[in-house]
Protein backbone atom coordinates (compact mmCIF):
# COMPACT_ATOMS: atom_id res chain seq x y z
CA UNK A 1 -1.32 -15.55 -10.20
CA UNK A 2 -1.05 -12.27 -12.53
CA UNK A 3 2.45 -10.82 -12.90
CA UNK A 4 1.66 -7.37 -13.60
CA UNK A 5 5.90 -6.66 -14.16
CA UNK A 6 5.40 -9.35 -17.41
CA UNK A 7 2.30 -7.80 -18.58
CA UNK A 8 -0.13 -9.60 -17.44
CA UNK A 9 -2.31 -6.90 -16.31
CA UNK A 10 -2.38 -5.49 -20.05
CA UNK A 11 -3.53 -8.27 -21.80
CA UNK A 12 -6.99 -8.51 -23.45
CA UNK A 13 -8.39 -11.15 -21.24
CA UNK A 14 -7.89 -8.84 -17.96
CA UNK A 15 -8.68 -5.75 -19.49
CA UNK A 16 -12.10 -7.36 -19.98
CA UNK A 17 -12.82 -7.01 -16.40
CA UNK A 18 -10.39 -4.01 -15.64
CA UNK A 19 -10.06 -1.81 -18.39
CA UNK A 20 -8.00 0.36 -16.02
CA UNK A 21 -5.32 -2.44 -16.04
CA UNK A 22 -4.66 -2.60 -12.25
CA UNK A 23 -5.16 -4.89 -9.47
CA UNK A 24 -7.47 -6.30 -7.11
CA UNK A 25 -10.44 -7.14 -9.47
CA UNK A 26 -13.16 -9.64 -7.56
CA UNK A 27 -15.53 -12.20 -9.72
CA UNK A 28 -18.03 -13.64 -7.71
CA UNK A 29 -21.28 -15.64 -8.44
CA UNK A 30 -20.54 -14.04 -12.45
CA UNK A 31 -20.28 -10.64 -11.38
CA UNK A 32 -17.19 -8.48 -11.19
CA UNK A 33 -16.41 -5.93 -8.70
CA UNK A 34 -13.33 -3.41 -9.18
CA UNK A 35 -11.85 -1.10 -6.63
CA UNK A 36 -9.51 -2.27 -3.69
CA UNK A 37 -12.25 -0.48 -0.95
CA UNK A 38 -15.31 -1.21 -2.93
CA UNK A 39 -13.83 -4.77 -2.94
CA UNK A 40 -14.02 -4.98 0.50
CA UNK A 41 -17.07 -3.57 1.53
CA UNK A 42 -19.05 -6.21 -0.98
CA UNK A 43 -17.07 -9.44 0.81
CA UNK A 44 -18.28 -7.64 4.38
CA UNK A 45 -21.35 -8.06 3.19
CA UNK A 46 -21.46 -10.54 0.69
CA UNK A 47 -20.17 -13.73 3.11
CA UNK A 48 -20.55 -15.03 6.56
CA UNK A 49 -18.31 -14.24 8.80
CA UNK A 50 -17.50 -11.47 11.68
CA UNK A 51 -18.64 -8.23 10.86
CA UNK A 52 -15.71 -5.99 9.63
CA UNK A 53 -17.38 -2.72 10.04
CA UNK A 54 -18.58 -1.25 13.43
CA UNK A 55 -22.34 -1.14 14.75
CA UNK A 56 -22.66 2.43 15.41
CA UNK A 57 -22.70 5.28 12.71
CA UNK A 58 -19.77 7.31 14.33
CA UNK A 59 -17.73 3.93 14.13
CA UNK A 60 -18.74 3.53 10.67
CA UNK A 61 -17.66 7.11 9.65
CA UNK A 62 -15.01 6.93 11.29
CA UNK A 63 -13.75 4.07 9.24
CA UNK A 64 -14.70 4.96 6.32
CA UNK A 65 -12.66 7.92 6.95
CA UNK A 66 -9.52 5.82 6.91
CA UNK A 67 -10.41 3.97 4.07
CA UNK A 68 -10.95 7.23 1.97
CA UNK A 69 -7.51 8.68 3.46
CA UNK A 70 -5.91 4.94 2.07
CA UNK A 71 -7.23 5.40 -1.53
CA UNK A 72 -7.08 8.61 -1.68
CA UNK A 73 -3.42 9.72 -0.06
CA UNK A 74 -1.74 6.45 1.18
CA UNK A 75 -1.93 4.03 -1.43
CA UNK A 76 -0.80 6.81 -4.17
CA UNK A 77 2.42 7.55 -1.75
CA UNK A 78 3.44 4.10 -0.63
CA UNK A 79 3.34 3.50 -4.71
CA UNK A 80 5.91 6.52 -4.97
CA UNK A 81 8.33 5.64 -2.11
CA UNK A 82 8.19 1.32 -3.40
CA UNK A 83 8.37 2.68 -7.24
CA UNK A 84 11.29 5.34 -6.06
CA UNK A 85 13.13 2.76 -4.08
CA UNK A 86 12.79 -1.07 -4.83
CA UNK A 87 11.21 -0.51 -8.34
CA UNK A 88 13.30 1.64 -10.01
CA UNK A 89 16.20 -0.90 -9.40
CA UNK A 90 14.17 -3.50 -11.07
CA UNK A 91 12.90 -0.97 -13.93
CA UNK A 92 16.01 0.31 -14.64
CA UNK A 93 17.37 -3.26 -15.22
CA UNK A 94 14.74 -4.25 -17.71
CA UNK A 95 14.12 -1.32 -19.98
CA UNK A 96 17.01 0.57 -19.46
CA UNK A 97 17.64 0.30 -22.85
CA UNK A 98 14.12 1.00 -23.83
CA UNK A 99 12.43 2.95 -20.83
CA UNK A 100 10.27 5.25 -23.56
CA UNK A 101 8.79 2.36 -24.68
CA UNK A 102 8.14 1.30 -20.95
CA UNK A 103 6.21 4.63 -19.54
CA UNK A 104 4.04 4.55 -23.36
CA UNK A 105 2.64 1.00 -21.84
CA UNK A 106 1.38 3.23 -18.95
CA UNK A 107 -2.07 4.29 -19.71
CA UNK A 108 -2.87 6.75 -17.43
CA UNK A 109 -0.92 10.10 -18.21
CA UNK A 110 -0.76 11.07 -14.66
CA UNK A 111 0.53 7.71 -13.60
CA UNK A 112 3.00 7.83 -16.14
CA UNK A 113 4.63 10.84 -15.46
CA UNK A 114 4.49 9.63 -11.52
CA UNK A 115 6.26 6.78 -12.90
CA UNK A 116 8.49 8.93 -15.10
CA UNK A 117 9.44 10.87 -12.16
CA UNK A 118 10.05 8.02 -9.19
CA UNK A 119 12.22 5.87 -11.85
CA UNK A 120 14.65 8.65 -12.68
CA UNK A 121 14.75 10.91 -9.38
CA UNK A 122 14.08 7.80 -7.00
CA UNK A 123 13.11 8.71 -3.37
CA UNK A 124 14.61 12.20 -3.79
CA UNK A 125 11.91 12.64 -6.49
CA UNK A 126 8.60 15.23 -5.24
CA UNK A 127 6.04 12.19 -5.57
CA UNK A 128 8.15 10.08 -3.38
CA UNK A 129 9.46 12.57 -0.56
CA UNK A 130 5.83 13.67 -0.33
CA UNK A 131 5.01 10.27 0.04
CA UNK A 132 7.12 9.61 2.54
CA UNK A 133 5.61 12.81 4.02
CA UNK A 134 2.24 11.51 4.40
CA UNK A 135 2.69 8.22 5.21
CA UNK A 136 4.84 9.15 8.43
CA UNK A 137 1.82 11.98 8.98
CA UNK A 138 -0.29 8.21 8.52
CA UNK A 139 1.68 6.47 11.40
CA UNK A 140 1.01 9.67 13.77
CA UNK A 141 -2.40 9.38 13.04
CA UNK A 142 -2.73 6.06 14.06
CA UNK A 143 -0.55 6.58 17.19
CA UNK A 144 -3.41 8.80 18.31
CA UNK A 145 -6.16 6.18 17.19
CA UNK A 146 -5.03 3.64 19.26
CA UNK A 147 -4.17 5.85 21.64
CA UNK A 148 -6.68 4.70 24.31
CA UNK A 149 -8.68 1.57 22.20
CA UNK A 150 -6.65 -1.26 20.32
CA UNK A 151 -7.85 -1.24 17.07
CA UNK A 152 -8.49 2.35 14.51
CA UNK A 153 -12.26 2.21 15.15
CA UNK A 154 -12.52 1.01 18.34
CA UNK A 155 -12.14 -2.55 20.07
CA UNK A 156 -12.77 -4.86 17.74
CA UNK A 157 -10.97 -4.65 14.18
CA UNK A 158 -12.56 -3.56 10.79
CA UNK A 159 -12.14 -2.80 7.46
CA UNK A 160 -10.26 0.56 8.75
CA UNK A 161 -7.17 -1.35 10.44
CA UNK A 162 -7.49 -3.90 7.17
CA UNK A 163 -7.23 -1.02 4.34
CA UNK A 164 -4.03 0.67 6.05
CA UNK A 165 -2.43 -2.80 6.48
CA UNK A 166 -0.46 -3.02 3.54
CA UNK A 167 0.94 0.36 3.77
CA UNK A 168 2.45 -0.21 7.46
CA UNK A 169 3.62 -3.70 5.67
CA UNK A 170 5.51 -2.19 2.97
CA UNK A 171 7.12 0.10 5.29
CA UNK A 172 8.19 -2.78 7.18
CA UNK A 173 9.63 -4.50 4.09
CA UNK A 174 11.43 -1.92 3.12
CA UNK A 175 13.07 -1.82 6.47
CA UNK A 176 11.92 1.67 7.03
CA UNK A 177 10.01 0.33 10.49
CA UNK A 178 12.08 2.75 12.25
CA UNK A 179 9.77 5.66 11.15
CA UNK A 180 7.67 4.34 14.45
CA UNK A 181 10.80 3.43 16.72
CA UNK A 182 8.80 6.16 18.55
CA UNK A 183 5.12 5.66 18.67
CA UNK A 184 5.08 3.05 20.66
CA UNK A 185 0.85 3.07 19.99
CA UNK A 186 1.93 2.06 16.35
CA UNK A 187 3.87 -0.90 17.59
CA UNK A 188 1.47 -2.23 19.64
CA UNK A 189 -1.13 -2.06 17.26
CA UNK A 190 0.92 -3.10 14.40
CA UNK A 191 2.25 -6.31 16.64
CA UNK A 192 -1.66 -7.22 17.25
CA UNK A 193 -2.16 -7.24 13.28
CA UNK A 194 1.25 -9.32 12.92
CA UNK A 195 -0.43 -11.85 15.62
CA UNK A 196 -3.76 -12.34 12.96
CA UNK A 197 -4.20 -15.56 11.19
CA UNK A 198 -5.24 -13.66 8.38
CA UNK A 199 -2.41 -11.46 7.77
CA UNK A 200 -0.03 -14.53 7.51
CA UNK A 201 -2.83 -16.21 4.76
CA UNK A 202 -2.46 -13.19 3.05
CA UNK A 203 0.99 -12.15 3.40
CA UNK A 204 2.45 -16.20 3.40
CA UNK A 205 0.66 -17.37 0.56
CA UNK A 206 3.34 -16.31 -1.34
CA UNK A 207 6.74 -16.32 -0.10
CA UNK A 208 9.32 -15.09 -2.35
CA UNK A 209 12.81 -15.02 -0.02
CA UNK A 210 14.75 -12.96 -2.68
CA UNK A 211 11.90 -10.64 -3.29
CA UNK A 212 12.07 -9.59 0.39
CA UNK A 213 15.56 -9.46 0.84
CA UNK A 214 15.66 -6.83 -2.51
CA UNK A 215 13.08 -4.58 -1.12
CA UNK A 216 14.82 -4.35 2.49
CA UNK A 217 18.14 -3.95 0.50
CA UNK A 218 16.45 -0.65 -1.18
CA UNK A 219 14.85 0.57 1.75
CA UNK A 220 18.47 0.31 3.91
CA UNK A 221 19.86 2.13 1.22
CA UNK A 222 17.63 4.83 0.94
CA UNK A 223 17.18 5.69 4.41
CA UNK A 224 19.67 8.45 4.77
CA UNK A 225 17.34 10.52 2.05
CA UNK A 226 14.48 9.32 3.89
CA UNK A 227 15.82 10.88 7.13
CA UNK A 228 16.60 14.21 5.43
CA UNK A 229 12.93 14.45 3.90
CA UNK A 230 11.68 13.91 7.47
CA UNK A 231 14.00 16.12 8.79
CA UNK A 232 13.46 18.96 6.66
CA UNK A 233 9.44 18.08 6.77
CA UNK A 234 9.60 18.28 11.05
């Protein structure tokens, strides 16, 4: 179990098979395979189980479609709103003494300012109200996916309703589930990924109580700024 927060994802031994220091990286049969997406296209094809991506090309596109729109827009805002809510607390905590020394560690100059930005503005910062922005433009977009079909690509569940996931979880950890109080499509399709085995082998494999408790804590207290950037955004 890496804790990136200690370091872990910075040390010598990792960056030999990410030298972009960040997580998921997959080894399998000797081989390593980077890239949260990438990861999970190889394991659809690389083991035996039920197909994750649909039969027909228009399925397929369509999917892949969503999983571009998760790499490409959600996962960089969902990182903005947890970094300019929960994290900064955290941050702020640890190297408040020291924070210059904290953003230098951050290889990636457009990550670190990000980073810069979220810790010091929190949610009120650009990178975080535009990601709340996007992500509530996310859970309209999937309102109208489900709309007449229970899963994003249709009626059986792929690697589409897998790589948004996490972001619709994170919202829902941070207590900030009432940003689809009225797409009731969302709920319904987000309670039929709740009722999968394999989101409580991911999600439960780890339970950390206090951890959950801070990150609803953050996301309570920065709802009134989250209703004003949706507000101002409508």
């Amino acid at each position: 179990m890496l804790d990136r927060d200690a370091g872990d994802l910075l040390t010598p031994d990792y960056l030999r098979f990410n030298p972009n220091a960040v997580v998921p990286t997959l080894v399998h049969d000797g081989h390593v395979v980077i890239e949260s997406l990438i990861i999970m296209a190889y394991i659809d094809h690389a083991f035996v189980g039920p197909a994750l991506s649909p039969g027909d090309p228009l399925g397929r596109a369509r999917m892949q479609m969503w999983m571009k729109q998760a790499d490409e827009k959600y996962l960089p805002s969902i990182g903005a709103v947890t970094y300019g809510t929960f994290r900064r607390r955290e941050i702020l905590e640890q190297h408040g003494d020291h924070l210059e020394a904290y953003y230098s560690d951050i290889p990636d100059p457009d990550r670190r300012a990000q980073r810069r930005s979220v810790v010091e503005q929190g949610i009120r910062s650009p990178h975080a109200r535009q990601g709340i922005v996007t992500l509530q433009q996310m859970l309209v977009d999937i309102k109208a996916a489900v709309s007449d079909q229970p899963y994003l690509c249709g009626a059986a569940y792929s690697l589409a309703d897998a790589s948004v996931t996490p972001f619709v979880s994170r919202l829902n950890e941070l207590a900030l589930d009432w940003m689809w109080a009225d797409l009731p499509g969302v709920r319904r399709w987000w309670d039929r990924i709740r009722a999968r085995a394999s989101l409580d082998a991911v999600f439960g494999a780890f339970p950390n109580p206090d951890r959950i408790r801070r990150l609803r804590e953050a996301g309570l207290e920065a709802r009134p700024a989250v209703e004003e950037i949706l507000l101002g955004a409508a």
